[in-house]
C-alpha atoms as a PDB file:
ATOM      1  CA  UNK A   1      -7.044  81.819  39.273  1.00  0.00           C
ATOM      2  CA  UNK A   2      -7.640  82.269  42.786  1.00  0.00           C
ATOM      3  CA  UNK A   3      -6.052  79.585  44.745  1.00  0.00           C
ATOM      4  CA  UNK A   4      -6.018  78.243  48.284  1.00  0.00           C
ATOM      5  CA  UNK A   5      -3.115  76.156  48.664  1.00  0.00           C
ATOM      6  CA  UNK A   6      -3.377  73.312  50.791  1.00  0.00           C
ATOM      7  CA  UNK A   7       0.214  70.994  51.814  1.00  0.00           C
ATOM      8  CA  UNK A   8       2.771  70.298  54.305  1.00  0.00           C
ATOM      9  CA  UNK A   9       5.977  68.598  53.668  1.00  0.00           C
ATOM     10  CA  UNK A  10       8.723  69.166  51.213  1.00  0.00           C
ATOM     11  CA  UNK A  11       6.750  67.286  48.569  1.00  0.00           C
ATOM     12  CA  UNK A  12       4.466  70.015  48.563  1.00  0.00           C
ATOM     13  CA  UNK A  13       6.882  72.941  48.384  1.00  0.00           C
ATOM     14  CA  UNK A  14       7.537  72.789  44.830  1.00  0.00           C
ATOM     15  CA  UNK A  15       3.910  72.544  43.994  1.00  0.00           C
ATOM     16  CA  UNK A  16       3.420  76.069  45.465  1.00  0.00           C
ATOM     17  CA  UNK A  17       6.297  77.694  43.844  1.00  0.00           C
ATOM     18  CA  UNK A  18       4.850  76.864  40.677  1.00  0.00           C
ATOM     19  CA  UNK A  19       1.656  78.248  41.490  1.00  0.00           C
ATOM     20  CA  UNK A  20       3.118  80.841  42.249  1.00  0.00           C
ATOM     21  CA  UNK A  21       5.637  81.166  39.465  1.00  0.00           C
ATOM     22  CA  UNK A  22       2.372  80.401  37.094  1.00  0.00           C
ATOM     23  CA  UNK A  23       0.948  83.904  37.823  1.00  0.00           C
ATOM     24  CA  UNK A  24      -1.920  82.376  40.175  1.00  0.00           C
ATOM     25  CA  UNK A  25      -3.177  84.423  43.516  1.00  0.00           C
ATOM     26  CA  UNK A  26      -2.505  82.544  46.344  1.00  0.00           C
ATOM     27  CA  UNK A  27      -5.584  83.785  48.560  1.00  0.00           C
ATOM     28  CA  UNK A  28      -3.927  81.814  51.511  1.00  0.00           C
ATOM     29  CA  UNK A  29      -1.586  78.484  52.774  1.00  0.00           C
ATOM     30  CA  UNK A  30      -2.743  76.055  54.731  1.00  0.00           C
ATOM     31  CA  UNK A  31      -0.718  73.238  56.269  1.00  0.00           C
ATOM     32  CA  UNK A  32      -0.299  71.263  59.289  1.00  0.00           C
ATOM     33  CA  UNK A  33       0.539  73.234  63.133  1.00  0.00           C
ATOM     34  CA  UNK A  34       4.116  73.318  63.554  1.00  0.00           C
ATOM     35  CA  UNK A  35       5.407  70.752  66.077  1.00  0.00           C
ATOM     36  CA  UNK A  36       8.153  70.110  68.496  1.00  0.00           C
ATOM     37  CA  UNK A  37      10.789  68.666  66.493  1.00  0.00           C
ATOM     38  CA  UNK A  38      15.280  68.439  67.296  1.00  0.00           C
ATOM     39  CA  UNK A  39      17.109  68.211  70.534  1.00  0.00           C
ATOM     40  CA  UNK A  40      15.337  71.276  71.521  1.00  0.00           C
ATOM     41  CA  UNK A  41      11.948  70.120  70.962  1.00  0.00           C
ATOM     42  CA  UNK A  42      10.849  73.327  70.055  1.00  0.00           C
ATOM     43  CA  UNK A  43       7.809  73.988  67.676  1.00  0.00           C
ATOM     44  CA  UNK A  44       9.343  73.774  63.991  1.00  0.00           C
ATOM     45  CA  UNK A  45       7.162  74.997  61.094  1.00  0.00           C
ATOM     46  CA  UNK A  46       6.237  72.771  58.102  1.00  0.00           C
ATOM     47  CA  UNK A  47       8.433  72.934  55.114  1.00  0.00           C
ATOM     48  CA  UNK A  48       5.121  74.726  53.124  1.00  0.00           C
ATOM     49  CA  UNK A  49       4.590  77.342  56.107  1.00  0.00           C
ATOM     50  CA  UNK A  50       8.797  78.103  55.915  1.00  0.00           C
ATOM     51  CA  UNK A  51       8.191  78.903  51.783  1.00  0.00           C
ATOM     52  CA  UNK A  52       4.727  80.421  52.031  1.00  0.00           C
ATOM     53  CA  UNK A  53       6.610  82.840  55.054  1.00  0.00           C
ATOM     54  CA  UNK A  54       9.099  83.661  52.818  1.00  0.00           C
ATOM     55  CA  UNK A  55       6.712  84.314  49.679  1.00  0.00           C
ATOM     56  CA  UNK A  56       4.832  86.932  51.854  1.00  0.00           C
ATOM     57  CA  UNK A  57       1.778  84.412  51.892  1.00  0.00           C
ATOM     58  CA  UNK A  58      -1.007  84.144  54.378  1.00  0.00           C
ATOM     59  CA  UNK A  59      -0.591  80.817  56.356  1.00  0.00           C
ATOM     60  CA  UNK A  60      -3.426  79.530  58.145  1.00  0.00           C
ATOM     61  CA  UNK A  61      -2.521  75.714  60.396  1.00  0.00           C
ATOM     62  CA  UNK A  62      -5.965  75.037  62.294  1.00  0.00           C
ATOM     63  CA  UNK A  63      -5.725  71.623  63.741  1.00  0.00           C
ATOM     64  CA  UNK A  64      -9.026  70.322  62.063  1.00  0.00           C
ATOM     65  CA  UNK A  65     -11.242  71.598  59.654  1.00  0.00           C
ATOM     66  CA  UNK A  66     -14.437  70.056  61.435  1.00  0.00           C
ATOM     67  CA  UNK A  67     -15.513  73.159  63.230  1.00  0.00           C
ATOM     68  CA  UNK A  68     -18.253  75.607  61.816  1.00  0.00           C
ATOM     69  CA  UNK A  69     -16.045  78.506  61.977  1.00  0.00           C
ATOM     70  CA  UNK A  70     -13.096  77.205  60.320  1.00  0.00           C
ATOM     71  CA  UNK A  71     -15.430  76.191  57.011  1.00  0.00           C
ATOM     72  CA  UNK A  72     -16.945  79.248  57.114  1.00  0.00           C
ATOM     73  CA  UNK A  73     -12.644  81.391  57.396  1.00  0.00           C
ATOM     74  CA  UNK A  74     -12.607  79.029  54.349  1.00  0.00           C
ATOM     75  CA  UNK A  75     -15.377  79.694  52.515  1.00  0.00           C
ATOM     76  CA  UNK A  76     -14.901  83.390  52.608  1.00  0.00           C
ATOM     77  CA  UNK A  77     -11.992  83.460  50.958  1.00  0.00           C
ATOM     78  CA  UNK A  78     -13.689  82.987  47.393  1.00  0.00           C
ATOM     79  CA  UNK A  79     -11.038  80.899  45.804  1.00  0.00           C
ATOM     80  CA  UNK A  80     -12.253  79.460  42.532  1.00  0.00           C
ATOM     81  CA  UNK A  81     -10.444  76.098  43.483  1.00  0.00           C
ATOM     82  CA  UNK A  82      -8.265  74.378  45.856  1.00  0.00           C
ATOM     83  CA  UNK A  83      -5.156  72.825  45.366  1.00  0.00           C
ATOM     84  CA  UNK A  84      -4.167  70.027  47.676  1.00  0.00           C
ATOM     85  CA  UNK A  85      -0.755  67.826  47.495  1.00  0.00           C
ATOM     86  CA  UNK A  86       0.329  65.913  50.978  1.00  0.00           C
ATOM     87  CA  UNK A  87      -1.882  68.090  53.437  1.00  0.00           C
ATOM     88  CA  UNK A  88      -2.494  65.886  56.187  1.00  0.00           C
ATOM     89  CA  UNK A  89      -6.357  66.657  57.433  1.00  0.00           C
ATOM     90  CA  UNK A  90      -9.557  65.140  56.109  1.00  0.00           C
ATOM     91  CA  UNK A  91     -11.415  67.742  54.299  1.00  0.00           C
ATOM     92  CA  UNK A  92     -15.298  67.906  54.832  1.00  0.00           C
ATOM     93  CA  UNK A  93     -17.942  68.254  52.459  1.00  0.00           C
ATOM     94  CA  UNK A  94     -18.682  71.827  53.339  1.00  0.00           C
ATOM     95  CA  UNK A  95     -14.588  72.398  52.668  1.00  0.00           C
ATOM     96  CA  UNK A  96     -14.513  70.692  48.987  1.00  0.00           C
ATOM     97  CA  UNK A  97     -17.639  72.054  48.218  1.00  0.00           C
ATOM     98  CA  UNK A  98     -16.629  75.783  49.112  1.00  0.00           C
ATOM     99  CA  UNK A  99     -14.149  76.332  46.124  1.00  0.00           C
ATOM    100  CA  UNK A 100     -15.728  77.638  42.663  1.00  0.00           C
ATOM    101  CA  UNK A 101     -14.584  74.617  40.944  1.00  0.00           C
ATOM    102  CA  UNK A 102     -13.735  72.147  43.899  1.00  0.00           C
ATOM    103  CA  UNK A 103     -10.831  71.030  45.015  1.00  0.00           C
ATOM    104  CA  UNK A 104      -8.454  68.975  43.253  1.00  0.00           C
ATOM    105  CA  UNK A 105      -5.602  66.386  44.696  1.00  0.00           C
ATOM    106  CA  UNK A 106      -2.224  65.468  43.683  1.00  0.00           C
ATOM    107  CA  UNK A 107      -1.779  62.059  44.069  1.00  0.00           C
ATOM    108  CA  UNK A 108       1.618  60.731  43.367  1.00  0.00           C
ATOM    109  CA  UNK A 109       0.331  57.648  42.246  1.00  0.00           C
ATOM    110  CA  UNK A 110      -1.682  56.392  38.936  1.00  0.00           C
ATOM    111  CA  UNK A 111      -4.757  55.839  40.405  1.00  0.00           C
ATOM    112  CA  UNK A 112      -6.692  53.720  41.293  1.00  0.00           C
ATOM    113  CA  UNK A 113      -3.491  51.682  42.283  1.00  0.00           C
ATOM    114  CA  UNK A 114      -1.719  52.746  44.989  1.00  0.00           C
ATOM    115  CA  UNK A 115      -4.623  55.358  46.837  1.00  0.00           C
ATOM    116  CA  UNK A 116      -3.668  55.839  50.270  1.00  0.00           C
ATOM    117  CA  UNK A 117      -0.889  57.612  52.768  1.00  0.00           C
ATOM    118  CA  UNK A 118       2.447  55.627  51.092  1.00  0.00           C
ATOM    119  CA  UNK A 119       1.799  55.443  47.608  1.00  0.00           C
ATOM    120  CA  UNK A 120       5.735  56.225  46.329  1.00  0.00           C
ATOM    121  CA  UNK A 121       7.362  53.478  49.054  1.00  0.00           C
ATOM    122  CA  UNK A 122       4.883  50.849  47.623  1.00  0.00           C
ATOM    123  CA  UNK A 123       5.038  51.503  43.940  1.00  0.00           C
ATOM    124  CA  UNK A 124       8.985  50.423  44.863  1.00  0.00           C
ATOM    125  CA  UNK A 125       8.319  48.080  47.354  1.00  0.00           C
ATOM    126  CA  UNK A 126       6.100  45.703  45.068  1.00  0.00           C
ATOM    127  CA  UNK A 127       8.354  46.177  42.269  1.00  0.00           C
ATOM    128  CA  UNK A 128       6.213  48.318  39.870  1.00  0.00           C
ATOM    129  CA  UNK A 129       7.694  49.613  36.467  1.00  0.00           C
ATOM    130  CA  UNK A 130       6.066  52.640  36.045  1.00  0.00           C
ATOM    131  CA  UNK A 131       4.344  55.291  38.241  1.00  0.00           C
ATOM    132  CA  UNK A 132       3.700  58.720  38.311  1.00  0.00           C
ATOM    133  CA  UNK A 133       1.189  61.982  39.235  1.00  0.00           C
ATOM    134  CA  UNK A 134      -2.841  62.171  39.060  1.00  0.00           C
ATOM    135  CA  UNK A 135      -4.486  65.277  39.283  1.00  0.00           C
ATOM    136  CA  UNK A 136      -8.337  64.438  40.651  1.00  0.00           C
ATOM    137  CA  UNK A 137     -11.188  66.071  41.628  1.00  0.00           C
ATOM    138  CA  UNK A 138     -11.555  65.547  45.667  1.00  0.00           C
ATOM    139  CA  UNK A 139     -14.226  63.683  47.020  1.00  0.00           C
ATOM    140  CA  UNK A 140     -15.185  62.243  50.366  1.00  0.00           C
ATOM    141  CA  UNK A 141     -13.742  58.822  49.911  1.00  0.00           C
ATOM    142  CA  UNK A 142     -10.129  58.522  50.003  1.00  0.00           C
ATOM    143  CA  UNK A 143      -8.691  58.896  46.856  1.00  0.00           C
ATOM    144  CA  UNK A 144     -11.846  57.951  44.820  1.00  0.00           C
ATOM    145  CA  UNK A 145     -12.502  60.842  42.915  1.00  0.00           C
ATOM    146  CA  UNK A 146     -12.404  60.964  39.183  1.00  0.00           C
ATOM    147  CA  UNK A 147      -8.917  61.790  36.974  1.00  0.00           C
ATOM    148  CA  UNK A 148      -8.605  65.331  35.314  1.00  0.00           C
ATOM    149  CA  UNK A 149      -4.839  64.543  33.924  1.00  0.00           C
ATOM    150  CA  UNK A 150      -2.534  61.558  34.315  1.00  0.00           C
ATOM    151  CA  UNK A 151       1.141  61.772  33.563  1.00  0.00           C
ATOM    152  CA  UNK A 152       3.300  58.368  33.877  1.00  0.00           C
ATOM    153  CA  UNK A 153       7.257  57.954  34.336  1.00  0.00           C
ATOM    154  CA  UNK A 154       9.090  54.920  34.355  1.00  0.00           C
ATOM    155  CA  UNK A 155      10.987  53.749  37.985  1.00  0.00           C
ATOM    156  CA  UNK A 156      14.683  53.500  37.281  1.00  0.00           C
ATOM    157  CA  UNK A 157      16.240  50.187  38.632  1.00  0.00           C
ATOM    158  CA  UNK A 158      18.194  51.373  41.032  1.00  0.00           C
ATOM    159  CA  UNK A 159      15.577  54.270  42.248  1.00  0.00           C
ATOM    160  CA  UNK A 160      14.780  55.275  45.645  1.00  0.00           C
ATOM    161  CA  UNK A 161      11.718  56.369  47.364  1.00  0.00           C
ATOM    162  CA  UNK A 162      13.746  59.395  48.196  1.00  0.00           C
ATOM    163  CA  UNK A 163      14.752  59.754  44.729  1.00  0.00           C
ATOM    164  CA  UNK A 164      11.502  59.062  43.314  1.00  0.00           C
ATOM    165  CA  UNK A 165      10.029  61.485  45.726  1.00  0.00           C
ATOM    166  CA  UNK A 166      11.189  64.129  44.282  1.00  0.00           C
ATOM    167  CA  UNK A 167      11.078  63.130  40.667  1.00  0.00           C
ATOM    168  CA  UNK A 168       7.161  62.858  40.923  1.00  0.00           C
ATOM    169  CA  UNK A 169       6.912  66.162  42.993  1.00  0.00           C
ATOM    170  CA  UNK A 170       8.011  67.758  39.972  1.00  0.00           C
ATOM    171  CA  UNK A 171       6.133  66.414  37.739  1.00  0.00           C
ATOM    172  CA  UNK A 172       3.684  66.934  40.156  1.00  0.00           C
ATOM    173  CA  UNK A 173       3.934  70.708  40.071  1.00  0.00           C
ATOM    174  CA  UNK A 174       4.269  71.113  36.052  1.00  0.00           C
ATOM    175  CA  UNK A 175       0.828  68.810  35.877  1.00  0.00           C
ATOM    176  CA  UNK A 176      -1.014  70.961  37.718  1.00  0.00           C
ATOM    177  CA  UNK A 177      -0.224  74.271  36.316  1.00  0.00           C
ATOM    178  CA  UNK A 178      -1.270  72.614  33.068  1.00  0.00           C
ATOM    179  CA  UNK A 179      -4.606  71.252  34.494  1.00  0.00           C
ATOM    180  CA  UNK A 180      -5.286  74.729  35.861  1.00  0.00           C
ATOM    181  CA  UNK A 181      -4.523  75.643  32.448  1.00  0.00           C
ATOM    182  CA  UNK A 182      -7.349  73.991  31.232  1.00  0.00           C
ATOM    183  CA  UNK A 183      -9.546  73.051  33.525  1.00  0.00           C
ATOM    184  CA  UNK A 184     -12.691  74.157  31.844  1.00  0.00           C
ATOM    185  CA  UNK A 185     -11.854  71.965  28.891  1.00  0.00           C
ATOM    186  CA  UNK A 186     -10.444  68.457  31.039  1.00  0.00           C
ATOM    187  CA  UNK A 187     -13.309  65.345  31.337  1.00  0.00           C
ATOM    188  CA  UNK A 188     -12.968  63.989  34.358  1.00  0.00           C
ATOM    189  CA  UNK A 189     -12.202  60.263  34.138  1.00  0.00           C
ATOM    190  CA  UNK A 190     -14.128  58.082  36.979  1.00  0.00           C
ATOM    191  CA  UNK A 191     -11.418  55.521  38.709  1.00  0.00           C
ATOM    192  CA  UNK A 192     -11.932  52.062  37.217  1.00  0.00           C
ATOM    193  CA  UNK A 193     -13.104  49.411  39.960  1.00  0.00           C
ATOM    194  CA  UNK A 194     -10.486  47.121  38.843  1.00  0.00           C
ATOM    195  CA  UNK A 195      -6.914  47.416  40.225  1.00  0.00           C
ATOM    196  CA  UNK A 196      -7.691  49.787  43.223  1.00  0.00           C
ATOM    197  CA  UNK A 197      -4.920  48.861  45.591  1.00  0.00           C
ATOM    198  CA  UNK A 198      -4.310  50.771  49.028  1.00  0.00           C
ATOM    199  CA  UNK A 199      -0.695  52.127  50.375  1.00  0.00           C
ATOM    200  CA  UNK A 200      -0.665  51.783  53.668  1.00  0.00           C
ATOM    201  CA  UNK A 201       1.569  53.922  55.821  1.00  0.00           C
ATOM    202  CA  UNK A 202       5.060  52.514  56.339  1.00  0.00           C
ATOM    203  CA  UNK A 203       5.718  50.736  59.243  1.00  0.00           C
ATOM    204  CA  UNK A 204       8.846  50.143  61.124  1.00  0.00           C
ATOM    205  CA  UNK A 205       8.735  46.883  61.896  1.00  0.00           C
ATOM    206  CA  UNK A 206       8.670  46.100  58.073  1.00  0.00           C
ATOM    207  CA  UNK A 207      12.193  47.618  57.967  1.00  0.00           C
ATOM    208  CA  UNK A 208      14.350  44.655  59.086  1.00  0.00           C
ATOM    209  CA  UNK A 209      15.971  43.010  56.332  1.00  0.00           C
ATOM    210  CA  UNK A 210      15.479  39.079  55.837  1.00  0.00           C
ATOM    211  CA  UNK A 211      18.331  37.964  53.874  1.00  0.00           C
ATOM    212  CA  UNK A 212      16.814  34.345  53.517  1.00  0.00           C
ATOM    213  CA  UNK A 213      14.250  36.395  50.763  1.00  0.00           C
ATOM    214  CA  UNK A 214      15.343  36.756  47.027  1.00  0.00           C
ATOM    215  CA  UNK A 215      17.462  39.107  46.348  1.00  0.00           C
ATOM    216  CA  UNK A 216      15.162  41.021  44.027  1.00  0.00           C
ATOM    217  CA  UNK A 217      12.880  41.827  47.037  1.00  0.00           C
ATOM    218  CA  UNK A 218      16.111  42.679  49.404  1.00  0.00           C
ATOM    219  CA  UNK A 219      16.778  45.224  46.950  1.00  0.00           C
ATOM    220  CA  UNK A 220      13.429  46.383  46.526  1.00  0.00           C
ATOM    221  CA  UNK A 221      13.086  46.565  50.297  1.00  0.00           C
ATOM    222  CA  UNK A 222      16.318  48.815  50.424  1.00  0.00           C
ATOM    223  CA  UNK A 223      15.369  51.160  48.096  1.00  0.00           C
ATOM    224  CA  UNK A 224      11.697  51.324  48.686  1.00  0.00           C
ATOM    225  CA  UNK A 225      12.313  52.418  52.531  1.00  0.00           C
ATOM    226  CA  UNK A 226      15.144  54.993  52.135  1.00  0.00           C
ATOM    227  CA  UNK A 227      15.831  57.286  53.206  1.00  0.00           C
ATOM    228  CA  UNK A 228      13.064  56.652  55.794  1.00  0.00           C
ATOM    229  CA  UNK A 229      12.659  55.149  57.880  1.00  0.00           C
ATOM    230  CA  UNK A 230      16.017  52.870  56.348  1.00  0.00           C
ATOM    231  CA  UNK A 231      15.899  48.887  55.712  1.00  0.00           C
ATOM    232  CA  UNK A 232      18.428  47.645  58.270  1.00  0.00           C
ATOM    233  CA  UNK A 233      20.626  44.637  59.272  1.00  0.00           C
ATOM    234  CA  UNK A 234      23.092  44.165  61.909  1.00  0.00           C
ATOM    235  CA  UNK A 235      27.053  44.042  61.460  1.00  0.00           C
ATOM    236  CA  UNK A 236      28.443  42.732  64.518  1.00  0.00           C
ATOM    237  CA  UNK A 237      26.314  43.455  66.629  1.00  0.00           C
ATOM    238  CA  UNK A 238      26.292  47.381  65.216  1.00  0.00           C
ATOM    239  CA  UNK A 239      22.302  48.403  63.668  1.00  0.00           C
ATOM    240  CA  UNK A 240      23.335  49.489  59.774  1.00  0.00           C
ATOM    241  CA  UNK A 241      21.108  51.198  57.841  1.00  0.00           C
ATOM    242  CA  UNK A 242      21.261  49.953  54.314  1.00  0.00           C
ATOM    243  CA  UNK A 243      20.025  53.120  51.942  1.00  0.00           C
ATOM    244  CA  UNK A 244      21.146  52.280  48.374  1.00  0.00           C
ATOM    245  CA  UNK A 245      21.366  48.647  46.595  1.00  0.00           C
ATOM    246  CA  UNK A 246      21.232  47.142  43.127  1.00  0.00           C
ATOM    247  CA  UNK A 247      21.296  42.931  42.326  1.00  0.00           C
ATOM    248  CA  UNK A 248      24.254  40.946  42.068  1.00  0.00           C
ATOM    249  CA  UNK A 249      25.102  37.519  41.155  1.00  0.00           C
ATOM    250  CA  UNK A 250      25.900  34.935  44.170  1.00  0.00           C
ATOM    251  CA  UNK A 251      24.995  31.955  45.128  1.00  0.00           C
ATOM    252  CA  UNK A 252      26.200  31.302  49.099  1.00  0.00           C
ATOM    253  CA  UNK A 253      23.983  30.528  52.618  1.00  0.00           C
ATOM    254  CA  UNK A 254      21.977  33.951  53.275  1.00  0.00           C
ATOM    255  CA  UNK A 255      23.709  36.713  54.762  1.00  0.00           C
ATOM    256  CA  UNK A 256      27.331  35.976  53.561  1.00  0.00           C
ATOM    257  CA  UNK A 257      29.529  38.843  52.554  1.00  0.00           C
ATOM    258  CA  UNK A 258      30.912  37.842  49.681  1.00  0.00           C
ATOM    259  CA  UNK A 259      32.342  41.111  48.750  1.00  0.00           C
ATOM    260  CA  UNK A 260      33.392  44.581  49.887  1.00  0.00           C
ATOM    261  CA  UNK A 261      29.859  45.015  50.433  1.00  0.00           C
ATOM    262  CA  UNK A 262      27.853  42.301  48.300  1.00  0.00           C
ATOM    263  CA  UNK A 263      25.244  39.988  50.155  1.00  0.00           C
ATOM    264  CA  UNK A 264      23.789  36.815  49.444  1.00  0.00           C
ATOM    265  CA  UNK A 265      20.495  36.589  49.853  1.00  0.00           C
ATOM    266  CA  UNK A 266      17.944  33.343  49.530  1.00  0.00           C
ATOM    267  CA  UNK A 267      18.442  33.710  45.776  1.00  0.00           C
ATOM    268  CA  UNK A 268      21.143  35.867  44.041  1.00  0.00           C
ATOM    269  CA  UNK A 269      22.945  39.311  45.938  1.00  0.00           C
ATOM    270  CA  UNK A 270      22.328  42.277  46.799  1.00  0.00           C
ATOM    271  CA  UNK A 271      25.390  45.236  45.985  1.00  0.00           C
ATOM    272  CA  UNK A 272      24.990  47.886  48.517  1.00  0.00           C
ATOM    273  CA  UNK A 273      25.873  51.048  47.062  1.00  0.00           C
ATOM    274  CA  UNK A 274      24.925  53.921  50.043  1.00  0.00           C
ATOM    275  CA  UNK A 275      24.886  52.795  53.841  1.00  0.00           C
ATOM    276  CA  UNK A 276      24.634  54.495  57.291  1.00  0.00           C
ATOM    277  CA  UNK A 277      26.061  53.548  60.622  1.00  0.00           C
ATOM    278  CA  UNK A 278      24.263  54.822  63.828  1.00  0.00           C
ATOM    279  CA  UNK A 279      24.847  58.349  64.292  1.00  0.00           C
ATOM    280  CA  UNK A 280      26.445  58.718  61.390  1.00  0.00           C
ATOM    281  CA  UNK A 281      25.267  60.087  57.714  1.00  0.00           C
ATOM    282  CA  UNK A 282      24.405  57.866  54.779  1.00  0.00           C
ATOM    283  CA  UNK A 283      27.988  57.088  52.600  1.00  0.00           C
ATOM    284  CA  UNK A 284      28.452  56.255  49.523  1.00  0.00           C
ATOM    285  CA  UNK A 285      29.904  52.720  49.585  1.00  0.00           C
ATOM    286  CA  UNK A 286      33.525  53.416  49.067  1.00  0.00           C
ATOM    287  CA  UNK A 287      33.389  55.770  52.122  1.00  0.00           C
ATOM    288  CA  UNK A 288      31.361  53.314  54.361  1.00  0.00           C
ATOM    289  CA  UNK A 289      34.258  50.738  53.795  1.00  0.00           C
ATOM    290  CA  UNK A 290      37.026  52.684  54.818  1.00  0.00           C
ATOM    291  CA  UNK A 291      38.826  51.830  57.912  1.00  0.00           C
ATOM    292  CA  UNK A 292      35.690  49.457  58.456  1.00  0.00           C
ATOM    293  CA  UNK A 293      36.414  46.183  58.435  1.00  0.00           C
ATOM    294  CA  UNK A 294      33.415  43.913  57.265  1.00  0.00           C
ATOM    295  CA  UNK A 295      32.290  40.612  59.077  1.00  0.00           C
ATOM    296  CA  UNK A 296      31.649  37.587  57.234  1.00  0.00           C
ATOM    297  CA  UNK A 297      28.143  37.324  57.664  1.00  0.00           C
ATOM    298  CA  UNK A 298      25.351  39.895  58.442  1.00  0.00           C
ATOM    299  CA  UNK A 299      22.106  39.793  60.190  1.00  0.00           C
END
């Protein structure tokens, strides 16, 4: 088929190489403008412009799609559908409708719970079993449209968004190469109107860990937020990033180490198993520990 590929981050990149690897023409890339980014603050490219480049693919970055001109650069492509995982922009009706057969989205999510910008965090965050990809055909609400192919995968219990991330971008990219496969032949579902939940984008200030909570939401905090932006506590006074945890049994006042690394929490521990220090990389426990001497009590 002829494809315009439409993503951004590194999510996205192995959607395109499967495209690509599928035998599909790529009639052209579009992602989000590159932006200043490092100590430099010079413009850095999107991880789906660096692959396309490298591919030989046409990249196209407009800022919006609102503009006459850009519809009509779209339109004249002829692609007989879009593919769109992690974009960025809004797409308007005169952009959805210009494909042969639409556009369809990869939502990493099993819709309708968890439509929105954060969908993998809060699948973690709220303690869900299961999750996984949704291929749909795009409409102009967000994330409304109706379900061409679902495929579901179980969230391990020590899983992190990072981890997860790129679990589901895989299956991600196989799911699609299958819908394209048949897409002629796929009924699209409509979303149910019960259990539509929203993800909303991750905010900072939710980072800061409360170690009066139970320990099975500490731990779902912890992993749900890393690697960004990282739950956190304080260790004398230092701002530790706490990246990897699973439960643990304890029963002392909240925030008491009472282990190499274990802390109580309102109910039950938390085991922290990956940690960061400021300006430092994540560690692996054992490595965080050594030659650091831990206080008795966190905050």
């Amino acid at each position: 088929m002829k494809i315009i590929f439409m993503g951004s981050p590194d999510f996205s990149v192995p959607v395109l190489d499967a495209l690509v690897e599928a035998g599909h023409e790529i009639a052209c890339v579009y992602c989000q403008p590159p932006r200043p980014a490092g100590r430099g603050k010079k413009d850095r490219p999107t991880p789906v412009q660096a692959r396309a480049e490298a591919l030989g693919l046409p990249v196209r970055h407009p800022k919006s799609l609102r503009g006459e001109a850009e519809q009509a650069e779209f339109a004249a492509l002829g692609a007989d559908v879009a593919v769109v995982v992690a974009y960025g922009l809004i797409l308007p009706q005169a952009v959805l409708d210009a494909p042969t057969q639409g556009c369809l989205n990869i939502h990493a999510s099993l819709l309708p719970r968890w439509r929105g910008a954060a969908p993998i965090h809060r699948a973690i965050l709220a303690g869900d079993a299961e999750t996984g990809v949704c291929i749909m055909q795009m409409e102009a609400g967000l994330d409304t449209g109706p379900v061409l192919l679902r495929r579901t995968t179980p969230i391990g219990a020590e899983e992190t968004t990072g981890e997860l991330h790129d679990r589901l971008s895989a299956l991600g990219a196989t799911a699609i190469v299958e819908a394209l496969g048949q897409l002629d032949d796929l009924d699209p579902e409509p979303q149910p109107e019960t259990g539509v939940t929203y993800a909303e984008k991750i905010d900072k200030a939710e980072a800061r860990i409360d170690w009066t909570r139970p320990a099975e939401e500490v731990d779902r905090l912890i992993r749900g937020l890393s690697p960004f932006p990282g739950a956190w506590c304080e260790m004398d006074g230092m701002r530790v990033k706490l990246l990897g945890s699973r439960r643990a049994p304890g029963d002392m006042a909240p925030g008491t180490v009472i282990g190499p690394l274990t802390i109580a929490c309102g109910d039950g521990a938390v085991e922290i198993t990956r940690a960061q220090k400021p300006g430092g990389r994540a560690m692996e426990a054992e490595e965080f520990l050594r030659g650091f001497q831990m206080p008795e009590r966190v905050s």
